[in-house]
C-alpha atoms as a PDB file:
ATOM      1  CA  UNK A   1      88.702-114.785 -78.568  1.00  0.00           C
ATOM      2  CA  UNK A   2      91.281-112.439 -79.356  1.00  0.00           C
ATOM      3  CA  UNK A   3      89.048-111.293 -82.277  1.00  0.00           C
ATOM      4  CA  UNK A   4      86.131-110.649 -80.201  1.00  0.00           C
ATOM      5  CA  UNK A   5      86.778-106.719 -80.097  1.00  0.00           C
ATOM      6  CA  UNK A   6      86.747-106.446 -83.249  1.00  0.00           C
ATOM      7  CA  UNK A   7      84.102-107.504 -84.084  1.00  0.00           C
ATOM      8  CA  UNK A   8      82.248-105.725 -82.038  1.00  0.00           C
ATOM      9  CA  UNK A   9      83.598-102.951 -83.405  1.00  0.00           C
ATOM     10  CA  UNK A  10      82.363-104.250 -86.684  1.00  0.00           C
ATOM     11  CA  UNK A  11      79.190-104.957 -85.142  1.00  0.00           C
ATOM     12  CA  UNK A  12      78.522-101.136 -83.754  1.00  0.00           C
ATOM     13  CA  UNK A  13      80.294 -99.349 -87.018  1.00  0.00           C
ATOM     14  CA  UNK A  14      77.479-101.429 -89.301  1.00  0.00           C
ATOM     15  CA  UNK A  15      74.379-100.595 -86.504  1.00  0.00           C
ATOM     16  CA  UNK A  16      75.981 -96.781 -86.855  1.00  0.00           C
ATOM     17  CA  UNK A  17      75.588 -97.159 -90.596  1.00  0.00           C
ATOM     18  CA  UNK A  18      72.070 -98.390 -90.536  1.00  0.00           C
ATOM     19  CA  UNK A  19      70.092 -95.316 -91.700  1.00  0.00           C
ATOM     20  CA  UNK A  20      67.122 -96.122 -89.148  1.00  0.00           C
ATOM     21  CA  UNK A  21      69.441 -96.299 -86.099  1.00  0.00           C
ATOM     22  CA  UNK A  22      71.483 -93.860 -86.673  1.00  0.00           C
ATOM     23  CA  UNK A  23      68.863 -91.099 -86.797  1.00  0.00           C
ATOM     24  CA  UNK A  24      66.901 -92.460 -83.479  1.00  0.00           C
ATOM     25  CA  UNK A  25      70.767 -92.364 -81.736  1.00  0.00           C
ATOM     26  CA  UNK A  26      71.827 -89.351 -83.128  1.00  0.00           C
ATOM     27  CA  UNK A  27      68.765 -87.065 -82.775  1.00  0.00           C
ATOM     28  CA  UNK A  28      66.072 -88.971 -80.976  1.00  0.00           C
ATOM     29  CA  UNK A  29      67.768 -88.082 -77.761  1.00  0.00           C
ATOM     30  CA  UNK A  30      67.922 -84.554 -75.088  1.00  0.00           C
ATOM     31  CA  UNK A  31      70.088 -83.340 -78.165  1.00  0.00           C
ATOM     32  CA  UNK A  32      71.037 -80.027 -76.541  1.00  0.00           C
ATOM     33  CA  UNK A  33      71.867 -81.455 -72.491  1.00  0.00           C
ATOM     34  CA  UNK A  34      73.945 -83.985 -74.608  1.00  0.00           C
ATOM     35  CA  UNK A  35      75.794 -81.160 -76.383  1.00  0.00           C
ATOM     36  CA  UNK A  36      76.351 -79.292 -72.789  1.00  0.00           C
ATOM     37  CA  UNK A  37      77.273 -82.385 -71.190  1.00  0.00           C
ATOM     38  CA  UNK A  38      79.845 -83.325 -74.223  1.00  0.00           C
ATOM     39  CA  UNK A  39      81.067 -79.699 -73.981  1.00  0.00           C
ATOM     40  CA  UNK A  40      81.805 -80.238 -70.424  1.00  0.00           C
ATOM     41  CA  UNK A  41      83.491 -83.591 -70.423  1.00  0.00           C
ATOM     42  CA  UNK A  42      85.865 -82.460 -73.622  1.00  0.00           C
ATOM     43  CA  UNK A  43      87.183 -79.722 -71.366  1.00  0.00           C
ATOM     44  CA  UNK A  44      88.265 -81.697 -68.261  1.00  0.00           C
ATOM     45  CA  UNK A  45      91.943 -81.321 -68.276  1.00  0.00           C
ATOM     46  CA  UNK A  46      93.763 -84.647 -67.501  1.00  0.00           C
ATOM     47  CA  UNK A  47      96.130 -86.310 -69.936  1.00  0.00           C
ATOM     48  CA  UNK A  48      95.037 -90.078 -68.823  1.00  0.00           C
ATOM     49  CA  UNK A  49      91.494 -89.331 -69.612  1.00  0.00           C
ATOM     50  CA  UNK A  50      92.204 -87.291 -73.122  1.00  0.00           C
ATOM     51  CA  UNK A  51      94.397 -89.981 -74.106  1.00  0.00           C
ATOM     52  CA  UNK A  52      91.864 -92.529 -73.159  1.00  0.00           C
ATOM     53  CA  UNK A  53      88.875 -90.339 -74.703  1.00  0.00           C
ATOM     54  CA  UNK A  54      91.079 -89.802 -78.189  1.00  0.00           C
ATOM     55  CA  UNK A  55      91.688 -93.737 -78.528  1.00  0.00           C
ATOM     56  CA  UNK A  56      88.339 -94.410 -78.067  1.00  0.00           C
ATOM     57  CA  UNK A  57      87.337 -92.228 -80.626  1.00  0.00           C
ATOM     58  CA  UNK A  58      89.774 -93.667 -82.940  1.00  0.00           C
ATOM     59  CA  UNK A  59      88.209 -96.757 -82.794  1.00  0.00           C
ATOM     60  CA  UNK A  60      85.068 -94.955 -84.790  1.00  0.00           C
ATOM     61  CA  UNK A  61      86.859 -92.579 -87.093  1.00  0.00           C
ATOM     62  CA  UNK A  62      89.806 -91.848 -88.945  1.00  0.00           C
ATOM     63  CA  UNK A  63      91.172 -89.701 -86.856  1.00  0.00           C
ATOM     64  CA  UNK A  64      94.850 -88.481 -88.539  1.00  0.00           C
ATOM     65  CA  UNK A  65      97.282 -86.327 -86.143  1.00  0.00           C
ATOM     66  CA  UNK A  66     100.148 -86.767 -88.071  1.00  0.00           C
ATOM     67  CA  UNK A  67      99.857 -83.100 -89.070  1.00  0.00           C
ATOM     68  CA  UNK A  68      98.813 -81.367 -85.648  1.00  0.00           C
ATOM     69  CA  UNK A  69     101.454 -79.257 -84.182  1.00  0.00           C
ATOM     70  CA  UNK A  70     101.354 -80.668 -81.226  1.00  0.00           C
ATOM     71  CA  UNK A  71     101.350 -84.940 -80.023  1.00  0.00           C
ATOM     72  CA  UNK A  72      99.806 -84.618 -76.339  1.00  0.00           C
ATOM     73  CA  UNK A  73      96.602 -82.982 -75.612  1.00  0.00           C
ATOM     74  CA  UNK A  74      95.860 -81.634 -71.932  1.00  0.00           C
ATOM     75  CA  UNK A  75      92.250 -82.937 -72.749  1.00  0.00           C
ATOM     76  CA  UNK A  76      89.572 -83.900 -75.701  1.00  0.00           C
ATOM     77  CA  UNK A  77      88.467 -80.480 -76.505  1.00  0.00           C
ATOM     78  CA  UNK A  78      92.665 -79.260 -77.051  1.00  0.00           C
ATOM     79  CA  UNK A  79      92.431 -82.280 -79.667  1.00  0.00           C
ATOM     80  CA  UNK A  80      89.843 -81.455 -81.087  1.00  0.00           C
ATOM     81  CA  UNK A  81      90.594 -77.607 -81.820  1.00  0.00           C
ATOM     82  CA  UNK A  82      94.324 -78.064 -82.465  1.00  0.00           C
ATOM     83  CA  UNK A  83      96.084 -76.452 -84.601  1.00  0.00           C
ATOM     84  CA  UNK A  84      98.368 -77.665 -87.972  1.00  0.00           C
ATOM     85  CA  UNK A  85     102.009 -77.978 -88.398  1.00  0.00           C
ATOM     86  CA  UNK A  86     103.038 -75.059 -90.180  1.00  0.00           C
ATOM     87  CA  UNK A  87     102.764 -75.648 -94.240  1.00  0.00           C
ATOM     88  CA  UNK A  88     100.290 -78.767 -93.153  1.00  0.00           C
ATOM     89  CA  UNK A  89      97.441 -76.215 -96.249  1.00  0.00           C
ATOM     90  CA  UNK A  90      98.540 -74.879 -99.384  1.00  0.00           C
ATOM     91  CA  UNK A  91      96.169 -71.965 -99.935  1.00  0.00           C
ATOM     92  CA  UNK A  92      95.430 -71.188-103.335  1.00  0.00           C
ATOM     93  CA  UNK A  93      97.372 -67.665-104.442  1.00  0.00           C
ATOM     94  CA  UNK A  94      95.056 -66.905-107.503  1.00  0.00           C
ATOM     95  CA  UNK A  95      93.050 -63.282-106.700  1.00  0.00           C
ATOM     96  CA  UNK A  96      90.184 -64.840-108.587  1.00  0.00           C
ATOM     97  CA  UNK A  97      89.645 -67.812-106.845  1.00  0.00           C
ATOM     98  CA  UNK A  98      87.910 -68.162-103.752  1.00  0.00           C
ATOM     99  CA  UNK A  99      89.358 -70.842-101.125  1.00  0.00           C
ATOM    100  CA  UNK A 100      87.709 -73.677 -99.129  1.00  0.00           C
ATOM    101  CA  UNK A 101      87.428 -72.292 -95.670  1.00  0.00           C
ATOM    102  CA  UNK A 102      87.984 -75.375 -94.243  1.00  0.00           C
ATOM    103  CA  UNK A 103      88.415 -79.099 -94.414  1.00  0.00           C
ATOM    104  CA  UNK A 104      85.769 -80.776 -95.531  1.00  0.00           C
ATOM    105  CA  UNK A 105      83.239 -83.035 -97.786  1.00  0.00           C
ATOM    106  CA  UNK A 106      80.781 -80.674-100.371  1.00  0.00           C
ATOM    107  CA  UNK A 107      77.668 -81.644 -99.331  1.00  0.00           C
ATOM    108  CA  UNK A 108      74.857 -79.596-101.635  1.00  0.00           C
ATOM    109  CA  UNK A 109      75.824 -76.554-103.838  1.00  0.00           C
ATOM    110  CA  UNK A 110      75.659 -75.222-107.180  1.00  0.00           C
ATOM    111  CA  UNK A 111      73.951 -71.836-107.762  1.00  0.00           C
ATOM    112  CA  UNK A 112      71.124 -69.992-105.919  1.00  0.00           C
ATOM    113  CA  UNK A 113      67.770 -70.067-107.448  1.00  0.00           C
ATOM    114  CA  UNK A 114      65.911 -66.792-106.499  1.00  0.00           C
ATOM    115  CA  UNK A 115      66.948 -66.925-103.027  1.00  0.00           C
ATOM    116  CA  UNK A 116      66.173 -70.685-102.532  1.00  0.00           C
ATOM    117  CA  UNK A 117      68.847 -73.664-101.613  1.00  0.00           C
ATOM    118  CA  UNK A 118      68.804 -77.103-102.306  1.00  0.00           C
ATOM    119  CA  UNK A 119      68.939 -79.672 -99.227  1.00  0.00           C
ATOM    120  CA  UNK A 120      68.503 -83.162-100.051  1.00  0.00           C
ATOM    121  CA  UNK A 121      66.016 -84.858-102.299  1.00  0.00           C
ATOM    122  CA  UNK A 122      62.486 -82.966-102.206  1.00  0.00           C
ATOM    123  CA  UNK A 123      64.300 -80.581 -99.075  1.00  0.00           C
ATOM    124  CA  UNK A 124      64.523 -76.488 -99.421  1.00  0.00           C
ATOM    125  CA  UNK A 125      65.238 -74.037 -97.795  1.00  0.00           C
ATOM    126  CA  UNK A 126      64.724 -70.309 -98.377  1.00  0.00           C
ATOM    127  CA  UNK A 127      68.496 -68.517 -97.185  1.00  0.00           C
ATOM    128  CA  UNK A 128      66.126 -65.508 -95.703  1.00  0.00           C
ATOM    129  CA  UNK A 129      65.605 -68.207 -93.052  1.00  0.00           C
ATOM    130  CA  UNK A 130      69.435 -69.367 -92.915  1.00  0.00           C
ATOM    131  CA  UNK A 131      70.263 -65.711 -92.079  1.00  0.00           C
ATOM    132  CA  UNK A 132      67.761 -64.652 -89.973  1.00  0.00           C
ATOM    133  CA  UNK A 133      65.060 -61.643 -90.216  1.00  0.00           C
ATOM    134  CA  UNK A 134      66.195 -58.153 -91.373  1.00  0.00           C
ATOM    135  CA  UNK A 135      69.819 -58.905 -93.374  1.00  0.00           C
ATOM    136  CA  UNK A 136      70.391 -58.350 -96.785  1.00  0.00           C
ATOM    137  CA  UNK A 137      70.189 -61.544 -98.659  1.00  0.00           C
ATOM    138  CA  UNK A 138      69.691 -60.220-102.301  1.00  0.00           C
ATOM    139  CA  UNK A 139      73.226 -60.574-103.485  1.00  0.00           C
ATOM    140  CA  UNK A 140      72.760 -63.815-102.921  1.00  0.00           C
ATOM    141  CA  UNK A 141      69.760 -64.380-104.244  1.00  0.00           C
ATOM    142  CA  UNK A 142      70.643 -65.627-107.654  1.00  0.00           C
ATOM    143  CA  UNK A 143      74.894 -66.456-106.336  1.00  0.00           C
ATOM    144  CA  UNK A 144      76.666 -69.513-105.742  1.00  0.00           C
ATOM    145  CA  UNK A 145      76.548 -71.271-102.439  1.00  0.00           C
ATOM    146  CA  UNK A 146      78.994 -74.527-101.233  1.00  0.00           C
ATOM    147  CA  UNK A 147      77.437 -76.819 -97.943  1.00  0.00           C
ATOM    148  CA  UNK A 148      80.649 -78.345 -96.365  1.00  0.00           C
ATOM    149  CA  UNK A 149      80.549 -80.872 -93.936  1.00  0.00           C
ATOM    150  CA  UNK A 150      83.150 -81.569 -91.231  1.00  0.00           C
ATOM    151  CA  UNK A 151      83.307 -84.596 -89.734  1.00  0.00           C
ATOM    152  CA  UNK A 152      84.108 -85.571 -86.154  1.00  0.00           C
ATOM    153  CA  UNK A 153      87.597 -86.296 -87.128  1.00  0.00           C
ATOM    154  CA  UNK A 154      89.380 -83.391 -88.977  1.00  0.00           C
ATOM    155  CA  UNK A 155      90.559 -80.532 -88.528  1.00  0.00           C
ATOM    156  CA  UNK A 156      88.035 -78.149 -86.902  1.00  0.00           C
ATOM    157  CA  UNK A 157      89.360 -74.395 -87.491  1.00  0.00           C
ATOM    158  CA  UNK A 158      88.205 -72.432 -89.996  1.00  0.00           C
ATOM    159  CA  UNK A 159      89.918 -69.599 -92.484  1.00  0.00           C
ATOM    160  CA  UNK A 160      88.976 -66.899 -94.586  1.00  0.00           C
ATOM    161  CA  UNK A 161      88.223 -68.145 -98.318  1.00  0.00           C
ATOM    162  CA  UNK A 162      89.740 -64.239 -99.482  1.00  0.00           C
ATOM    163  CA  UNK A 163      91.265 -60.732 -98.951  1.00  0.00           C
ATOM    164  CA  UNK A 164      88.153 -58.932 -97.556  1.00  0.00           C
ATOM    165  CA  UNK A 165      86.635 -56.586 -94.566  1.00  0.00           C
ATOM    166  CA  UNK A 166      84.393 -58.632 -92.149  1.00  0.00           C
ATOM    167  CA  UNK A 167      81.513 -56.324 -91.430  1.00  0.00           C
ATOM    168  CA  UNK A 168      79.071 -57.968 -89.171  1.00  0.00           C
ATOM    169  CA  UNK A 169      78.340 -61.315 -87.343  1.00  0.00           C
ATOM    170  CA  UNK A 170      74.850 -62.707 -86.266  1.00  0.00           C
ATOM    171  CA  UNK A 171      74.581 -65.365 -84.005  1.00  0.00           C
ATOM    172  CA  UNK A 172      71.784 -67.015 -84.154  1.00  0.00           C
ATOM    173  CA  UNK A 173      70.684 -70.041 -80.950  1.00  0.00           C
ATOM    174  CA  UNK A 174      68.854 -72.659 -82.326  1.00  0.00           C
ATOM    175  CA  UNK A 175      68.927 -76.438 -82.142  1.00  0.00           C
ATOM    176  CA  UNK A 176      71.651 -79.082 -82.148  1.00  0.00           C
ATOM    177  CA  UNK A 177      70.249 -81.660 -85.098  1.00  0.00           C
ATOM    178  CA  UNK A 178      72.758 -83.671 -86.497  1.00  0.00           C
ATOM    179  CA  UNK A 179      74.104 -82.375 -89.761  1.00  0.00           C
ATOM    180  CA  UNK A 180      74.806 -85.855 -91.786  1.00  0.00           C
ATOM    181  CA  UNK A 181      73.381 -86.792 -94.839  1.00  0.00           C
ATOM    182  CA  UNK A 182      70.425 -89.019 -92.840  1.00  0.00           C
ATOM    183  CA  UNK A 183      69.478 -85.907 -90.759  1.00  0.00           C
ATOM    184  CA  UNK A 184      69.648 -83.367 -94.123  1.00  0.00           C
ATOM    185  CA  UNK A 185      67.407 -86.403 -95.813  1.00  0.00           C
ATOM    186  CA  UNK A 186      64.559 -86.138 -92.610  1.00  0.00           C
ATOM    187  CA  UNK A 187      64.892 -82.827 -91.161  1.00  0.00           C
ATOM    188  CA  UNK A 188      62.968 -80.397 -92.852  1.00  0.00           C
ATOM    189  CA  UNK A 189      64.902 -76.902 -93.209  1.00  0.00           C
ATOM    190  CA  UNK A 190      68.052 -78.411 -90.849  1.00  0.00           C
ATOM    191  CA  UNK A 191      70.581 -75.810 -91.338  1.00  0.00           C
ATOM    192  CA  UNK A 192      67.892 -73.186 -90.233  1.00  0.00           C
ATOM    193  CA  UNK A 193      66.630 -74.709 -86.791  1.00  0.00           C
ATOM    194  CA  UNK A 194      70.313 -75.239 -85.497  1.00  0.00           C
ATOM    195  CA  UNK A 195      72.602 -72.857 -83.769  1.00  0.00           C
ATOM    196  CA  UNK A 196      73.948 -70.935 -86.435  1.00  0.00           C
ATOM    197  CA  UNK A 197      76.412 -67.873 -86.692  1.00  0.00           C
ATOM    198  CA  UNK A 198      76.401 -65.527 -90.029  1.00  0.00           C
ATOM    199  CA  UNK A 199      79.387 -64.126 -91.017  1.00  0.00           C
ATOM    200  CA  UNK A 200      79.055 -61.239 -93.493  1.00  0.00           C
ATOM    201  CA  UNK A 201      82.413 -59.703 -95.454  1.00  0.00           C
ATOM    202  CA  UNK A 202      83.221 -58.020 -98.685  1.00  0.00           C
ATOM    203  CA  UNK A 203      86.436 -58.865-100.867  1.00  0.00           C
ATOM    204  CA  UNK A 204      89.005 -56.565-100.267  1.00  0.00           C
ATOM    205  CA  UNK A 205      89.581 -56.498-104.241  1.00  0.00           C
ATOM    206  CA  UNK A 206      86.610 -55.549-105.762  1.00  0.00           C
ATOM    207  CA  UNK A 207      84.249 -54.776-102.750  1.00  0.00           C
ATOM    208  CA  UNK A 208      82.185 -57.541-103.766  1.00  0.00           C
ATOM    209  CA  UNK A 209      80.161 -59.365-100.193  1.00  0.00           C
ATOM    210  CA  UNK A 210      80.077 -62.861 -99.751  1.00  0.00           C
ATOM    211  CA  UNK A 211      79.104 -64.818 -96.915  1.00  0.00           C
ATOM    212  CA  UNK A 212      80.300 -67.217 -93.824  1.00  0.00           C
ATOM    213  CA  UNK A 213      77.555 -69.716 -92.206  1.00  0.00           C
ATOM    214  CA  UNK A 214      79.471 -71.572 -89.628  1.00  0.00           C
ATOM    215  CA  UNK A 215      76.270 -74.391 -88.429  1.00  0.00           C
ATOM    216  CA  UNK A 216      76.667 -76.506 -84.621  1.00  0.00           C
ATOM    217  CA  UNK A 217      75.270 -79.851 -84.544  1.00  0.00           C
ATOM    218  CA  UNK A 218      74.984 -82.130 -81.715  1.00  0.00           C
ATOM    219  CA  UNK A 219      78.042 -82.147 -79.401  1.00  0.00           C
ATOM    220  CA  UNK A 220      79.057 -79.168 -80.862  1.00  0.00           C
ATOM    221  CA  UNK A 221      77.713 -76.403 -80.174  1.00  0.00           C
ATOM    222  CA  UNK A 222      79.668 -73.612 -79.460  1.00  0.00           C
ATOM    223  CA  UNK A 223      81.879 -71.709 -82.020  1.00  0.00           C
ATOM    224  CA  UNK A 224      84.979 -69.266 -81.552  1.00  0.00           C
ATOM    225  CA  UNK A 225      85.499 -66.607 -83.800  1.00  0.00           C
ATOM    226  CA  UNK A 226      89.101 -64.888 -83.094  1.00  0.00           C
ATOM    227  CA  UNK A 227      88.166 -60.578 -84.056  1.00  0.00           C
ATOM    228  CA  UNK A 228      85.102 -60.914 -81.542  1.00  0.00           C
ATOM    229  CA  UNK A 229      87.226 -62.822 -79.055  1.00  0.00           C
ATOM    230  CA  UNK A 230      83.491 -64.085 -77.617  1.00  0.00           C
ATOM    231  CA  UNK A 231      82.582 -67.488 -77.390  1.00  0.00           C
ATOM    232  CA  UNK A 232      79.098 -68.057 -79.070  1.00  0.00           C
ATOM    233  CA  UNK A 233      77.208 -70.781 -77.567  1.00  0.00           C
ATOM    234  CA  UNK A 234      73.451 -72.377 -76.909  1.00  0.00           C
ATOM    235  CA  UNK A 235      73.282 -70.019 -73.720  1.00  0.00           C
ATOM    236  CA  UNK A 236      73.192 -66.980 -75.628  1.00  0.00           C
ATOM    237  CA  UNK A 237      69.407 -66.138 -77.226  1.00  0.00           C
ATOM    238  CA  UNK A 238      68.982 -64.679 -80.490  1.00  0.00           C
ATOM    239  CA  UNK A 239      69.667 -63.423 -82.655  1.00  0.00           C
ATOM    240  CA  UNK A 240      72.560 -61.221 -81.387  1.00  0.00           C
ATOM    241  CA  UNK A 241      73.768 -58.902 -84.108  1.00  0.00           C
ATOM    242  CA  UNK A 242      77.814 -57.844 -83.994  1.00  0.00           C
ATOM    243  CA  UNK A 243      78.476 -55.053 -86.116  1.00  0.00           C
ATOM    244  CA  UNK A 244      82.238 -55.490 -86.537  1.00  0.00           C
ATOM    245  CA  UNK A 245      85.203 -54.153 -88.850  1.00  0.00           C
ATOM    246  CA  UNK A 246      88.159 -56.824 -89.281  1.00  0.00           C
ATOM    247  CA  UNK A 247      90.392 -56.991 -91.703  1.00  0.00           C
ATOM    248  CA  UNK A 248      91.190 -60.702 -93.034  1.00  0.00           C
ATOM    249  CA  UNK A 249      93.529 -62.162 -95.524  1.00  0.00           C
ATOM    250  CA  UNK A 250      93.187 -65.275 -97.616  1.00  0.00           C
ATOM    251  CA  UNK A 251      94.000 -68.138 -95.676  1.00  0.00           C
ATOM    252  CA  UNK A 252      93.903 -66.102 -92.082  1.00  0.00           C
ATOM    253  CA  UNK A 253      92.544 -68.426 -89.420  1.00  0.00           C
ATOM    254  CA  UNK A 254      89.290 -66.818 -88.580  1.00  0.00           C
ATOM    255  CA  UNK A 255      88.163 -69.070 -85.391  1.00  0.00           C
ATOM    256  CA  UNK A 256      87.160 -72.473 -84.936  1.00  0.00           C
ATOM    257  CA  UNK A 257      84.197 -74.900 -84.235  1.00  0.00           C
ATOM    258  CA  UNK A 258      84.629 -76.513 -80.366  1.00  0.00           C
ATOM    259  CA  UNK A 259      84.122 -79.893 -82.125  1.00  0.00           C
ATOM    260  CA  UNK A 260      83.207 -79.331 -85.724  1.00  0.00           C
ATOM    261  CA  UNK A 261      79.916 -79.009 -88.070  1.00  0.00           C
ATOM    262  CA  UNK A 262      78.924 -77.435 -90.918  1.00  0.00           C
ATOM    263  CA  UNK A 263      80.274 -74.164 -92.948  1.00  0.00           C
ATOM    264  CA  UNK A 264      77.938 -72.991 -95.905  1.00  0.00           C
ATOM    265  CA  UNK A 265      79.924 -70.234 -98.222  1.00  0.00           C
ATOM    266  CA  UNK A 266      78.005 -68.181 -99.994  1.00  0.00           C
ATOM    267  CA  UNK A 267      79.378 -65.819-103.234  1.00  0.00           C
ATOM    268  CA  UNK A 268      77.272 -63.333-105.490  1.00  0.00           C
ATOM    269  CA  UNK A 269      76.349 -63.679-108.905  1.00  0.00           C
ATOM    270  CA  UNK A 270      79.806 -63.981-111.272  1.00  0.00           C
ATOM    271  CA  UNK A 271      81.180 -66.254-109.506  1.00  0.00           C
ATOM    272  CA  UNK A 272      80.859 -70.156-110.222  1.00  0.00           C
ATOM    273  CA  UNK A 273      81.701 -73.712-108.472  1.00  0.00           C
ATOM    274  CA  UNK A 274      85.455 -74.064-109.082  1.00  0.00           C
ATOM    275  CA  UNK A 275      86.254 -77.252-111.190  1.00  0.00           C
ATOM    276  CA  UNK A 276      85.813 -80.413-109.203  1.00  0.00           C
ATOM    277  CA  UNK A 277      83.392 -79.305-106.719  1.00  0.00           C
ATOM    278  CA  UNK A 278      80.348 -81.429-106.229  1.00  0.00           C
ATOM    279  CA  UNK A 279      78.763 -83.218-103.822  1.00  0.00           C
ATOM    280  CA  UNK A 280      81.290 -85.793-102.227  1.00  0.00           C
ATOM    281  CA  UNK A 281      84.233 -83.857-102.910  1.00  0.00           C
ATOM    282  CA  UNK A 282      86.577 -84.202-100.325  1.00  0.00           C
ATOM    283  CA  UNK A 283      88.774 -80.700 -99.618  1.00  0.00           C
ATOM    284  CA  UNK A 284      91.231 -79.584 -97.097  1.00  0.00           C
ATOM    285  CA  UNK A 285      91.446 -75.563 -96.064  1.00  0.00           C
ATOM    286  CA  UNK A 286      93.042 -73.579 -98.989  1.00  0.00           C
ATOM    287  CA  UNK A 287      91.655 -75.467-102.199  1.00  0.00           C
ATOM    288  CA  UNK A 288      89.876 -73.468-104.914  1.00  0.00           C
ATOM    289  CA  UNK A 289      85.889 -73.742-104.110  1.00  0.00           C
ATOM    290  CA  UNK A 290      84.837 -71.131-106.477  1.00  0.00           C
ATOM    291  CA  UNK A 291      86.124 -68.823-109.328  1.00  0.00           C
ATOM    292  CA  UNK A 292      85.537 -65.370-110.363  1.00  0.00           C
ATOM    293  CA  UNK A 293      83.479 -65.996-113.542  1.00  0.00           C
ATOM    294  CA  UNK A 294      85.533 -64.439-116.231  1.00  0.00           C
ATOM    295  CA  UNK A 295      84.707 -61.511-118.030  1.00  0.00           C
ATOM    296  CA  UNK A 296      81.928 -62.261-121.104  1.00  0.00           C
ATOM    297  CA  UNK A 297      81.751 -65.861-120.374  1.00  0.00           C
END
């Protein structure tokens, strides 16, 4: 008997991994009174319950807090948003190169055909609908664009991928799909029904813009950005436009998802997939994601 746990362990990882069941679990259900209620229960502050929340959730995931600055957790959501040991990311020095803003698995990316993106087999998307009505998408239109995917157990903050001038945020309300690859497979347009916020910067070097789209999913909605010092969450209707001017530098922790999600980075034409990135690749925050296409290649 002393086996019996784990195999039911065994028994619920393989129903989770059934392509069928996961979808009905995952997204057949009140998606967004799921994602409040989640958002509610990660934030009760007890140290029985978060230690008894975070071992349960071990028992699913790979959860790895060997480089968290901190042990003990006041509650789920202080896990889930905590921060690195100092020198836990090596952030990529060269000017040229832009950094993954994140951890994080590539999901689709390559470069932008006349304003359309690529979401899983026979799946588009336009990114005039990712962004919203009225914002400039043409430098984009023919760029380079990354998907990455965070999964429940890393590390949830994000950074900026460069030197450069954040000029305006739109936060868009939407749904709370869930952003795996057996949602992105059934869910026409995903990215683009789900609670979304659109970061728009320009490199400090070179003035050239690039974009930010931090994406919620189910159980976590919500996102944090630090210059706004608002919390952005399903209870705000959109979209809300932030004009903003913050200053960021490569690496800078910009804010963080309450759980984590999805971050699609978008860069103009002359700029290309740095080598190594394609779908699958697994990164961590501060590993070249794309490259300044040099001059008369």
């Amino acid at each position: 008997m002393s086996g019996a746990p784990g195999g039911v362990l065994a028994g619920l990882r393989r129903v989770l991994q059934h392509e069928d069941l996961n979808f009905a679990l995952t997204n057949r259900v009140p998606r967004q009174a799921l994602t409040h209620l989640m958002g509610w229960f990660s934030q009760i502050r007890h140290p029985w319950l978060a230690r008894g929340s975070i071992a349960v959730w071990r028992l699913f995931t790979d959860l790895d807090l060997s480089d968290a600055r901190k042990q003990r957790f006041d509650s789920l959501h202080d896990c889930f948003t905590r921060e690195l040991k100092p020198g836990s990311r090596s952030v990529d020095a060269d000017p040229a190169v832009l950094c993954s803003p994140s951890d994080g698995i590539v999901g689709a990316c390559g470069q932008v055909l006349d304003g359309q993106l690529f979401q899983a087999k026979g799946l588009n998307y336009r990114i005039e609908e990712l962004f919203g009505p009225g914002l400039d998408t043409t430098p984009f239109k023919h760029g380079t664009w990354v998907t990455l995917r965070l999964t429940s157990s890393m590390y949830h903050r994000f950074h900026s991928p460069a030197d450069c001038e954040i000029e305006h945020v739109r936060y868009i309300s939407g749904d709370t799909w869930n952003v795996n690859p057996i949602a992105l497979k059934r869910v026409e347009r995903l990215f683009c029904r789900n609670e979304r916020a659109v970061l728009q910067a320009r490199l400090t070097a070179g003035g050239q813009p690039i974009a930010l789209v931090p994406v919620a999913a189910i159980l976590v909605a919500s996102i944090r950005l630090h210059f706004l010092d608002v919390l952005l969450h399903l209870r705000w209707r959109g979209p809300n436009d932030m004009p903003c001017r913050a200053s960021a530098t490569k690496g800078q922790e910009l804010g963080w998802f309450q759980h984590g999600s999805t971050i699609l980075v978008f860069a103009p034409e002359g700029f290309e997939l740095a080598p190594g990135i394609e779908n699958g690749t697994r990164l961590r925050m501060g590993q070249a994601l794309m490259r300044q296409t040099p001059i008369g290649h």
